[in-house]
PDB file of N, CA and C in Angstrom:
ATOM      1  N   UNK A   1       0.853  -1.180   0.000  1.00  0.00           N
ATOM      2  CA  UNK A   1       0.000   0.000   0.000  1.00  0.00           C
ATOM      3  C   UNK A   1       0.891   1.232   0.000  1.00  0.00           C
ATOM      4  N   UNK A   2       0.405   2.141  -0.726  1.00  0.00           N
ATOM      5  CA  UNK A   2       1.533   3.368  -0.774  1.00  0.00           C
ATOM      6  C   UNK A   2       0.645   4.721  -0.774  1.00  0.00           C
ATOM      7  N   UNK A   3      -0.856   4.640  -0.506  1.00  0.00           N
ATOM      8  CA  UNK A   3      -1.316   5.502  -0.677  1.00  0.00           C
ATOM      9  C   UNK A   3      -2.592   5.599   0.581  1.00  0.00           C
ATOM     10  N   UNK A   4      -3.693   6.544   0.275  1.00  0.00           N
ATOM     11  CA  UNK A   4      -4.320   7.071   1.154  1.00  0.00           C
ATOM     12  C   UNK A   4      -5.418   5.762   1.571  1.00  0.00           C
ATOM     13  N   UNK A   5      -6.748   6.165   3.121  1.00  0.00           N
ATOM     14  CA  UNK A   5      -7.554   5.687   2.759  1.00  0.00           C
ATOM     15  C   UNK A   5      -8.468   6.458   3.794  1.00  0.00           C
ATOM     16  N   UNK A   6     -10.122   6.896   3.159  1.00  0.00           N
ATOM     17  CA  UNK A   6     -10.002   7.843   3.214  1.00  0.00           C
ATOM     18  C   UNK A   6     -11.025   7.727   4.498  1.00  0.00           C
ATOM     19  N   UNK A   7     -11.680   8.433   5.707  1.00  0.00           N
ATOM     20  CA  UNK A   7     -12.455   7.863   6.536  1.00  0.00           C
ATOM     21  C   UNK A   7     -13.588   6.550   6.549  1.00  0.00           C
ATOM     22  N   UNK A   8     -14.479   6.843   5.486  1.00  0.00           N
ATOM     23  CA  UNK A   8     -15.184   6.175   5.267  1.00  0.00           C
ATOM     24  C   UNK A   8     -15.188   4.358   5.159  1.00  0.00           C
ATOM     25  N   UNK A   9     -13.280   4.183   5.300  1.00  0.00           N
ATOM     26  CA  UNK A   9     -12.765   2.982   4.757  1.00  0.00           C
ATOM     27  C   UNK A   9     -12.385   2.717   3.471  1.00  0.00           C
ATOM     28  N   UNK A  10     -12.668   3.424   2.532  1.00  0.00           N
ATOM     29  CA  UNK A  10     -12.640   3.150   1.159  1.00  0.00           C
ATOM     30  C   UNK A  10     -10.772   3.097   0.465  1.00  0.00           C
ATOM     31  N   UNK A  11     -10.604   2.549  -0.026  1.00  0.00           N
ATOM     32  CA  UNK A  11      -9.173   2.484  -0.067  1.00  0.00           C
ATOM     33  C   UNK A  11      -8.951   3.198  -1.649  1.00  0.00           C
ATOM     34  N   UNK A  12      -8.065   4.704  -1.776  1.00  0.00           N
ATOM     35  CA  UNK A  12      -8.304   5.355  -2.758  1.00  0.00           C
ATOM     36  C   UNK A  12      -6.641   4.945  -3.934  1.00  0.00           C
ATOM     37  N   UNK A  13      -7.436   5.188  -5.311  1.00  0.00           N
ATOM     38  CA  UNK A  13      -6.440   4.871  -6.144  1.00  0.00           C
ATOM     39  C   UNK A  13      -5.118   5.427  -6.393  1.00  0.00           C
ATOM     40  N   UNK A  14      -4.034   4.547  -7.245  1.00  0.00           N
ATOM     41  CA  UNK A  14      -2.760   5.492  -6.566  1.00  0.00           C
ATOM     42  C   UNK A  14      -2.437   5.268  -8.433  1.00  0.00           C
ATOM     43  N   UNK A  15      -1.521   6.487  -8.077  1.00  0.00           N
ATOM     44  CA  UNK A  15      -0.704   6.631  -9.757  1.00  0.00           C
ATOM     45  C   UNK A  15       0.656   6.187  -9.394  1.00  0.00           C
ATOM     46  N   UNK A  16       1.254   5.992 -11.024  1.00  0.00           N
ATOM     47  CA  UNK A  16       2.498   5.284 -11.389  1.00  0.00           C
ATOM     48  C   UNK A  16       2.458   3.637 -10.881  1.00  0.00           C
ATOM     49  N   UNK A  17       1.203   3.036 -10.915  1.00  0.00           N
ATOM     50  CA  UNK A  17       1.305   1.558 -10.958  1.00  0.00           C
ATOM     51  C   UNK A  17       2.161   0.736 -11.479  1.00  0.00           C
ATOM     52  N   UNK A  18       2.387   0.834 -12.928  1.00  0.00           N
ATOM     53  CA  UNK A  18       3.534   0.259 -13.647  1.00  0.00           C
ATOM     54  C   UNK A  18       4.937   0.152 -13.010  1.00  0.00           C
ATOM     55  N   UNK A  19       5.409   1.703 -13.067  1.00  0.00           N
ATOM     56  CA  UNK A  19       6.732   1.570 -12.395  1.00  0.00           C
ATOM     57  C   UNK A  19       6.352   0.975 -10.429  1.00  0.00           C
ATOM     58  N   UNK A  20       5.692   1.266  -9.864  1.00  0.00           N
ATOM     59  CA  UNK A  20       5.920   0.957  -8.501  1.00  0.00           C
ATOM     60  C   UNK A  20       5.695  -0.926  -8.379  1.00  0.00           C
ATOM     61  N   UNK A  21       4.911  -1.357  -9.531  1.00  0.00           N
ATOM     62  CA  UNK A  21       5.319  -3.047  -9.597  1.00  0.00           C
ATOM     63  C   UNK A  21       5.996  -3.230  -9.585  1.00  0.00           C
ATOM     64  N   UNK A  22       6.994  -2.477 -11.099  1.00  0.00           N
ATOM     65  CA  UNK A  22       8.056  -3.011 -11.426  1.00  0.00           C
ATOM     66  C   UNK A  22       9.199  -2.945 -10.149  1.00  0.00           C
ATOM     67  N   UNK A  23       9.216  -2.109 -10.121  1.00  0.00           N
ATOM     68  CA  UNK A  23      10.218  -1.597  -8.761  1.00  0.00           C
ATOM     69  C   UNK A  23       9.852  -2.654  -7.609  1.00  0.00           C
ATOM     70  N   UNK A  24       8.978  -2.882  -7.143  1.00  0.00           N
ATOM     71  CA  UNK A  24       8.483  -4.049  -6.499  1.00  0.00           C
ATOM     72  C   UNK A  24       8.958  -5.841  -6.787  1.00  0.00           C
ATOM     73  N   UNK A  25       8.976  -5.589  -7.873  1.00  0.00           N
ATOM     74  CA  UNK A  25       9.122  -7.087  -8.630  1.00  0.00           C
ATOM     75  C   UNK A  25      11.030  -6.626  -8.508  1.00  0.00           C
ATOM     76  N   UNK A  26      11.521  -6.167  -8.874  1.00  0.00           N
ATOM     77  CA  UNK A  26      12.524  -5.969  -8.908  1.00  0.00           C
ATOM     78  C   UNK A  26      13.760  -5.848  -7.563  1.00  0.00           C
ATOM     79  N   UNK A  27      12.666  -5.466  -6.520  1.00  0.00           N
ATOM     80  CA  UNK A  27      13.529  -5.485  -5.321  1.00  0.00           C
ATOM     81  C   UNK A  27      12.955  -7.061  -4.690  1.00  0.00           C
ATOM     82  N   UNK A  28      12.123  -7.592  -5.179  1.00  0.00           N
ATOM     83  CA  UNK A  28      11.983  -8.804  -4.278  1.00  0.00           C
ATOM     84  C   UNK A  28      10.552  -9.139  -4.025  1.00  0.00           C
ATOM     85  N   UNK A  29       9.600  -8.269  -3.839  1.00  0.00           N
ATOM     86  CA  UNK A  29       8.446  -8.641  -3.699  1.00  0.00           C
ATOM     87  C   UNK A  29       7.790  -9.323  -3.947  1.00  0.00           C
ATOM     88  N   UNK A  30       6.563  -9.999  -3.698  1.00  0.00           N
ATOM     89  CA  UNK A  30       5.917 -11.186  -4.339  1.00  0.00           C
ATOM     90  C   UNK A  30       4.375 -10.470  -4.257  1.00  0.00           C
ATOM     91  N   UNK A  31       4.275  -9.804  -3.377  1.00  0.00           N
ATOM     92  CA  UNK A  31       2.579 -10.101  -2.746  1.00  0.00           C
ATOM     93  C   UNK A  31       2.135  -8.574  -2.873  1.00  0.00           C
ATOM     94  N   UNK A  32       1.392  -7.841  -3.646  1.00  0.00           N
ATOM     95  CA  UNK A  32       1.196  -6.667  -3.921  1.00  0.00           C
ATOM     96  C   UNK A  32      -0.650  -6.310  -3.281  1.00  0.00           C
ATOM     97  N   UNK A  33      -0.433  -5.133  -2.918  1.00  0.00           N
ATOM     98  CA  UNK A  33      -2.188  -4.829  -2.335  1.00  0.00           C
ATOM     99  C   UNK A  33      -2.304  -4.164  -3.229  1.00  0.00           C
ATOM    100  N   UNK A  34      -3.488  -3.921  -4.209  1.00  0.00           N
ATOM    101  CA  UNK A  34      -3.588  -3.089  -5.456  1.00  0.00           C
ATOM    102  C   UNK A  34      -5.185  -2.205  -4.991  1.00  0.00           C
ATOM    103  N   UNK A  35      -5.236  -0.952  -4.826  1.00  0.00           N
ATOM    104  CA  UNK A  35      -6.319  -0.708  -4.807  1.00  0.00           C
ATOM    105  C   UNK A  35      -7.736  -0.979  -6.093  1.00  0.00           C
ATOM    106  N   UNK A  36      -8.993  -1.174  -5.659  1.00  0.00           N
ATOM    107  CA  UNK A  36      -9.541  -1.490  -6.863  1.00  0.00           C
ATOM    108  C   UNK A  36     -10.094  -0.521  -8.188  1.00  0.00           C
ATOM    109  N   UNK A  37     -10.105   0.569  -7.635  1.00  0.00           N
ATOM    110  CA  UNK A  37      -9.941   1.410  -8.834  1.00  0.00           C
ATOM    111  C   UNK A  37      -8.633   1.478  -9.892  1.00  0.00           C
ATOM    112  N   UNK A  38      -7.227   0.844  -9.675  1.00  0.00           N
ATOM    113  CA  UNK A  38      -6.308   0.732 -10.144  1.00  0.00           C
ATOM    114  C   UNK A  38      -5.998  -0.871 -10.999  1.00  0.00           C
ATOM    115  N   UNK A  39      -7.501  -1.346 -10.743  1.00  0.00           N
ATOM    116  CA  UNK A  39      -7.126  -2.849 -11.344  1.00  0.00           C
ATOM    117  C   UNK A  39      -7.237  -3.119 -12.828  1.00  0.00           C
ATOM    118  N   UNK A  40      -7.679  -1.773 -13.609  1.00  0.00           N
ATOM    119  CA  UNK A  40      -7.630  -1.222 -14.959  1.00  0.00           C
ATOM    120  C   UNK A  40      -6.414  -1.166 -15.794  1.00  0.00           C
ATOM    121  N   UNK A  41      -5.340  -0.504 -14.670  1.00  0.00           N
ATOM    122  CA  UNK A  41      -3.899  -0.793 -14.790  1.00  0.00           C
ATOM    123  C   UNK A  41      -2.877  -2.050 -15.239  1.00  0.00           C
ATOM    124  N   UNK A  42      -3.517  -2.706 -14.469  1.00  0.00           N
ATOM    125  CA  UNK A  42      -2.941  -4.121 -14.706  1.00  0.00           C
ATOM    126  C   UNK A  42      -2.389  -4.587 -16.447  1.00  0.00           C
ATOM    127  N   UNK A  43      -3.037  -3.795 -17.027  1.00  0.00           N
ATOM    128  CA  UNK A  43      -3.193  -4.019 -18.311  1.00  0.00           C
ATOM    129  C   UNK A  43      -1.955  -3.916 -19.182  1.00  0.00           C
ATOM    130  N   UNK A  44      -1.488  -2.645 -18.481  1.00  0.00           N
ATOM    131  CA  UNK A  44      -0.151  -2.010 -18.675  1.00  0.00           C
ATOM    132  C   UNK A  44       1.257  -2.691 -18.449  1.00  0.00           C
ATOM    133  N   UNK A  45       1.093  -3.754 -17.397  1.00  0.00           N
ATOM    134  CA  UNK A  45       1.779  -4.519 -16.989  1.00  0.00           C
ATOM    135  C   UNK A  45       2.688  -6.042 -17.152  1.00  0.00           C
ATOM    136  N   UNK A  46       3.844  -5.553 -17.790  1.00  0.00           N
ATOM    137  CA  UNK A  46       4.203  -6.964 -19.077  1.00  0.00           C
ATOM    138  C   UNK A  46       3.622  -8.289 -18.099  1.00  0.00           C
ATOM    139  N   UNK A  47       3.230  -9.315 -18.993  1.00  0.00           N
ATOM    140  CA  UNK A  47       2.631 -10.557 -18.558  1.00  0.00           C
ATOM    141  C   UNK A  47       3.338 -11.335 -17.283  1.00  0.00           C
ATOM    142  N   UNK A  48       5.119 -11.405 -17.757  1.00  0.00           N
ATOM    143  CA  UNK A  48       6.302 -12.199 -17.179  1.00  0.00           C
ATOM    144  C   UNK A  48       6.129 -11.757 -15.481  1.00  0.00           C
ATOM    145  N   UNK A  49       5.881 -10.711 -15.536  1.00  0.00           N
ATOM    146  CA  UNK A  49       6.050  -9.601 -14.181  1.00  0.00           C
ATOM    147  C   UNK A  49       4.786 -10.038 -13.668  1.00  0.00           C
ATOM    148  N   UNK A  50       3.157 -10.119 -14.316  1.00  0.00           N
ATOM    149  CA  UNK A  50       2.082 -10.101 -13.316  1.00  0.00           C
ATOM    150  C   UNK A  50       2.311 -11.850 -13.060  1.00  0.00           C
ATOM    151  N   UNK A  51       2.892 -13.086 -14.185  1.00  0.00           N
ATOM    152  CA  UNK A  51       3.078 -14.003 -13.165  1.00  0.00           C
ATOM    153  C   UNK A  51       3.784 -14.062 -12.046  1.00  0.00           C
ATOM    154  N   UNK A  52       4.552 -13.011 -11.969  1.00  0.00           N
ATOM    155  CA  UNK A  52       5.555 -13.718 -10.767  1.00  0.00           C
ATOM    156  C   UNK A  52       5.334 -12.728  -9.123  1.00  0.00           C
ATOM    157  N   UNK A  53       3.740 -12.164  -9.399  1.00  0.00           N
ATOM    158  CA  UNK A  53       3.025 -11.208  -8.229  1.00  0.00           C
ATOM    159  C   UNK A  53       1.922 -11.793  -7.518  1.00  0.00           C
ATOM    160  N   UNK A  54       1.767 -11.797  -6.872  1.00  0.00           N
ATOM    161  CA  UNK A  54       0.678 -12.364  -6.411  1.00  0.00           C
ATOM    162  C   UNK A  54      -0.383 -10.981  -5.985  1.00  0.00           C
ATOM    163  N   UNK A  55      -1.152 -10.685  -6.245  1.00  0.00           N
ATOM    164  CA  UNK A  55      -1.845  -9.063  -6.406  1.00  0.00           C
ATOM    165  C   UNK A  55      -3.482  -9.609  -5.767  1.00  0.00           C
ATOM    166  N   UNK A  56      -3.605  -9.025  -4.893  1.00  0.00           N
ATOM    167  CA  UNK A  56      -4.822  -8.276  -4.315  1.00  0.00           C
ATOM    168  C   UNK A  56      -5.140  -6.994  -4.490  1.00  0.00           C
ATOM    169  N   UNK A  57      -6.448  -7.562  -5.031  1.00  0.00           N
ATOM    170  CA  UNK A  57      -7.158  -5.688  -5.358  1.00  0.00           C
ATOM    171  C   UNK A  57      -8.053  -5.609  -4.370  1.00  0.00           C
ATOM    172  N   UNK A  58      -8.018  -4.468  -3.753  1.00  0.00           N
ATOM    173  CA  UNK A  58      -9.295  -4.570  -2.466  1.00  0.00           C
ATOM    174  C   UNK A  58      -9.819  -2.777  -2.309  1.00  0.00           C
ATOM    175  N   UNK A  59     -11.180  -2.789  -2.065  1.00  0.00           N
ATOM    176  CA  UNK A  59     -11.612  -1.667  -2.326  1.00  0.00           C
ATOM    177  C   UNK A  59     -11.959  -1.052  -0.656  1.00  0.00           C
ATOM    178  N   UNK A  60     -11.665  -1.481   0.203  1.00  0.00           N
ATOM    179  CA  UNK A  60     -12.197  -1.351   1.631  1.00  0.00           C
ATOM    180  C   UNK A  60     -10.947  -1.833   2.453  1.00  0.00           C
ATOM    181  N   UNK A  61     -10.757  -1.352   3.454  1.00  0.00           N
ATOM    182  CA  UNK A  61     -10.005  -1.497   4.340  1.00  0.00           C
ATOM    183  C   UNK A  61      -9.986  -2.145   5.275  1.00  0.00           C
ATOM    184  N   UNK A  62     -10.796  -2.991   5.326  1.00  0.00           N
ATOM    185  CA  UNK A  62     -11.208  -4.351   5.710  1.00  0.00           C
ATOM    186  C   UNK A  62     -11.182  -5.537   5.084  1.00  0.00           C
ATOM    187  N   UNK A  63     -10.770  -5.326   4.001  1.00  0.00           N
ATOM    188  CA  UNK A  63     -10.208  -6.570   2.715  1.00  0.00           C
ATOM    189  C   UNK A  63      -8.677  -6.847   2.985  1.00  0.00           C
ATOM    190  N   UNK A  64      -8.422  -5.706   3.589  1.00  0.00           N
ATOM    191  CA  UNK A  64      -6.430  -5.547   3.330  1.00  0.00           C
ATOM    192  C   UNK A  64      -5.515  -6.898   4.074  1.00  0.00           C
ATOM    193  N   UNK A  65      -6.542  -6.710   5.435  1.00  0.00           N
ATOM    194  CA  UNK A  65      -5.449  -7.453   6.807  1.00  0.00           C
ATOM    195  C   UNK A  65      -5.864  -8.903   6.514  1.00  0.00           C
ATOM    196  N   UNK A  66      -6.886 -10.045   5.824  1.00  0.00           N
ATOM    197  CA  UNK A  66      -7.044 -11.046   5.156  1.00  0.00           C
ATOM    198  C   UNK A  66      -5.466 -11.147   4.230  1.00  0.00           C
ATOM    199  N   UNK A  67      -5.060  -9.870   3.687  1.00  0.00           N
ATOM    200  CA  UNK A  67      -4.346 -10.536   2.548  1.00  0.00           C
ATOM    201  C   UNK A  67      -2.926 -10.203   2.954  1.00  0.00           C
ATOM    202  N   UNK A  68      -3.066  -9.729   4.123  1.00  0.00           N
ATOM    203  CA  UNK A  68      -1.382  -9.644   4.677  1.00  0.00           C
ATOM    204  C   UNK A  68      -1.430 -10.426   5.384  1.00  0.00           C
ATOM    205  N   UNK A  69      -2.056 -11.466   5.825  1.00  0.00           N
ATOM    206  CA  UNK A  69      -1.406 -12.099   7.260  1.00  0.00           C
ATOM    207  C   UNK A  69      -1.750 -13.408   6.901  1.00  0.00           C
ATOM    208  N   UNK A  70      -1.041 -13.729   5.432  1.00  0.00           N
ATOM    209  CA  UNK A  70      -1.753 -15.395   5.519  1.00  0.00           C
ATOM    210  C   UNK A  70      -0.971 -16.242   5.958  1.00  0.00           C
ATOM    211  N   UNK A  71      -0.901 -16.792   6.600  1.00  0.00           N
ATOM    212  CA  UNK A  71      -0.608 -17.821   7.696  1.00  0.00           C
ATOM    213  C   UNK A  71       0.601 -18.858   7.091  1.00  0.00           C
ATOM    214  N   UNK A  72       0.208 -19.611   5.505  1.00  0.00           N
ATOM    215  CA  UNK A  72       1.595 -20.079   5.024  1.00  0.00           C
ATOM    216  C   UNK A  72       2.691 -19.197   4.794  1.00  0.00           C
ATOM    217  N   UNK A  73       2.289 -17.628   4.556  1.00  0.00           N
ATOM    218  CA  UNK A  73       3.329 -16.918   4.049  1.00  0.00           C
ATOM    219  C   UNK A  73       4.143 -16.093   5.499  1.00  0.00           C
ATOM    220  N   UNK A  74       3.552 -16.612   6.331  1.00  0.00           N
ATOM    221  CA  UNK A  74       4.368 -16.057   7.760  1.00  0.00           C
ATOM    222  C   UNK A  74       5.849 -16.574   7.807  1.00  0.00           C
ATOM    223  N   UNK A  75       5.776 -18.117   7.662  1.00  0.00           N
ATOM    224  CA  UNK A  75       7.061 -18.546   7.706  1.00  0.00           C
ATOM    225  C   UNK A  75       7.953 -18.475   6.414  1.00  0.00           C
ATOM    226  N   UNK A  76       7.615 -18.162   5.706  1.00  0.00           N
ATOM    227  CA  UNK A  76       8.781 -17.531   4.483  1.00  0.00           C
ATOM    228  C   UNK A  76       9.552 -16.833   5.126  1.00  0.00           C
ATOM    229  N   UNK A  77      10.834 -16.569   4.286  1.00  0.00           N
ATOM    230  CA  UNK A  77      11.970 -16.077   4.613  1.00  0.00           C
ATOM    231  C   UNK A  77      12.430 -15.253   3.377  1.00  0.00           C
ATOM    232  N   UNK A  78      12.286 -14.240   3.178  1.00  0.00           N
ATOM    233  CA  UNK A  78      12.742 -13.508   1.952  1.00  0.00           C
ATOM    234  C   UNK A  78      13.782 -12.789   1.763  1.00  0.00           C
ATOM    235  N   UNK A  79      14.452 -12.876   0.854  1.00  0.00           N
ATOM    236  CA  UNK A  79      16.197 -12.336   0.859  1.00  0.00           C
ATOM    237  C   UNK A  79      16.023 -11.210   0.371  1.00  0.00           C
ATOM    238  N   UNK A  80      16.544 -10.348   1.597  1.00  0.00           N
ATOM    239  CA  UNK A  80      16.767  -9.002   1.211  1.00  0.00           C
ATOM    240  C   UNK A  80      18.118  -8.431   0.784  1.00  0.00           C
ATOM    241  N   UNK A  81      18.097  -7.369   0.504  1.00  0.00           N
ATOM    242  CA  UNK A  81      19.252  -6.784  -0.218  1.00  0.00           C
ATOM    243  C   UNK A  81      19.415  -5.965   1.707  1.00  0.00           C
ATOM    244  N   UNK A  82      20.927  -6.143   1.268  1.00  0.00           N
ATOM    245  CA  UNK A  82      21.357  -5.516   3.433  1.00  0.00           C
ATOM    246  C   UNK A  82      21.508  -4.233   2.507  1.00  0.00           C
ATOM    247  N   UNK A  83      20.708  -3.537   3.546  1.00  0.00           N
ATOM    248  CA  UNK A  83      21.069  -2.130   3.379  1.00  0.00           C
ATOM    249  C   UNK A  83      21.892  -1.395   4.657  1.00  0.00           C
ATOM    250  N   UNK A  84      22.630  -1.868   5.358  1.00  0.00           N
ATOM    251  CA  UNK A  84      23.114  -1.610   6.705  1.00  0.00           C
ATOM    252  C   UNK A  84      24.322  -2.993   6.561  1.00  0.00           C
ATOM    253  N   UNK A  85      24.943  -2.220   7.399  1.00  0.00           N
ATOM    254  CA  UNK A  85      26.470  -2.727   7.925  1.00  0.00           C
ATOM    255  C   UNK A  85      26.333  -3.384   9.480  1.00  0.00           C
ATOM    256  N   UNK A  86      27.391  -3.959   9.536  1.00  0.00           N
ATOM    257  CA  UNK A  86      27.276  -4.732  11.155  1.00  0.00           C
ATOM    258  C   UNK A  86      29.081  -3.753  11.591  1.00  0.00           C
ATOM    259  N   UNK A  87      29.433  -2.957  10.957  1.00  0.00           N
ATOM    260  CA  UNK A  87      30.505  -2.492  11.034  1.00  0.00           C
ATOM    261  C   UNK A  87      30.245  -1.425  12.865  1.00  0.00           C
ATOM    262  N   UNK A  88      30.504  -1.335  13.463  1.00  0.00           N
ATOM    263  CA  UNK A  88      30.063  -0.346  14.527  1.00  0.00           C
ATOM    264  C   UNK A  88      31.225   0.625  14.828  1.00  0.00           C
ATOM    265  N   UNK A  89      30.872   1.793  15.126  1.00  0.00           N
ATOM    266  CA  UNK A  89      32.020   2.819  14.919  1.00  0.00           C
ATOM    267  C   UNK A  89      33.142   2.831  16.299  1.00  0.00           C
ATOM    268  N   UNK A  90      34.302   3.254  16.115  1.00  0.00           N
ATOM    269  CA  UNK A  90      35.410   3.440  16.591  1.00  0.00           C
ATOM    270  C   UNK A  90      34.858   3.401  17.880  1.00  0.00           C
ATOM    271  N   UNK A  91      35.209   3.025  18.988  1.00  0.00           N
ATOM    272  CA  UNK A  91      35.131   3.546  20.526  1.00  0.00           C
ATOM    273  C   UNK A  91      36.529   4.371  20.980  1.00  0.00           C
ATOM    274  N   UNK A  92      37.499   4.580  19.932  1.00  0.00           N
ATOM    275  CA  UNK A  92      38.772   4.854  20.258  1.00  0.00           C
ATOM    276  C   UNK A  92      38.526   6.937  20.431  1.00  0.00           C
ATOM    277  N   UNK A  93      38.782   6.970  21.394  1.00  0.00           N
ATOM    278  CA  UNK A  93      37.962   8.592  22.155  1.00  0.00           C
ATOM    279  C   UNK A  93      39.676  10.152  22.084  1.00  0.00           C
ATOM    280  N   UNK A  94      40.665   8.552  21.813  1.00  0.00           N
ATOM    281  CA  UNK A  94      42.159   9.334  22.116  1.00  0.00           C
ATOM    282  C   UNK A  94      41.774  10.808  20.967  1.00  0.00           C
ATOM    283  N   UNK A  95      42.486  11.503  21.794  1.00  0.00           N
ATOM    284  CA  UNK A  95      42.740  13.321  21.027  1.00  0.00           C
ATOM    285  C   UNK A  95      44.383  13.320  21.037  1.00  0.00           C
ATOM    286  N   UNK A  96      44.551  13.697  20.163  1.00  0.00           N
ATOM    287  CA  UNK A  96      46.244  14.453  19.228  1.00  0.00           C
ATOM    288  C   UNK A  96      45.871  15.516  19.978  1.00  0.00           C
ATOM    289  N   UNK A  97      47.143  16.473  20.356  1.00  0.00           N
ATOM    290  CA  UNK A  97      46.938  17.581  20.495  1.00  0.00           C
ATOM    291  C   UNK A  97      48.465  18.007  20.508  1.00  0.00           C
ATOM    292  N   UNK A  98      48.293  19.073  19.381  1.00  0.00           N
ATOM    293  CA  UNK A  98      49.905  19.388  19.151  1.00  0.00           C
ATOM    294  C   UNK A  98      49.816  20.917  19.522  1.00  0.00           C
TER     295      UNK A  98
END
């Protein structure tokens, strides 16, 4: 989800679908929440890429937490790209002083 939703529950449509799949598919993702006014989009979307997504379109905000928390996909393990170091900085405090 990358976008609004608005009191009522209604879950509102988002632009640049194409690229934010792709970018998605590309860093690793599998499991996409697609709002349902945006499921028009799909269209746009080379074939190779929508097999390898697994995409929920949901129009209410009460559709969403069904499709995040499914129970086989808890224990997956997905390889991320490390964006962080295990390096930890100097504790060495000594001052030069000339």
């Amino acid at each position: 989800m990358t976008d609004e939703i608005i009191p009522g529950g209604k879950v509102l449509p988002i632009g640049g679908v194409k690229e934010k799949l792709l970018a998605a598919r590309r860093f690793g993702l599998k499991t996409i929440i697609l709002p349902e006014e945006n499921e028009k989009d799909l269209a746009d979307i080379p074939e190779e890429v929508r097999e390898d997504l697994t995409i929920h379109v949901v129009d209410l905000i009460n559709e969403i937490l069904p499709s995040t928390l499914e129970p086989e996909k808890t224990q997956e393990v997905i390889e991320m790209p490390q964006v962080w170091t295990d390096n930890k900085p100097s504790t060495d405090i000594s001052v030069i002083i000339e």
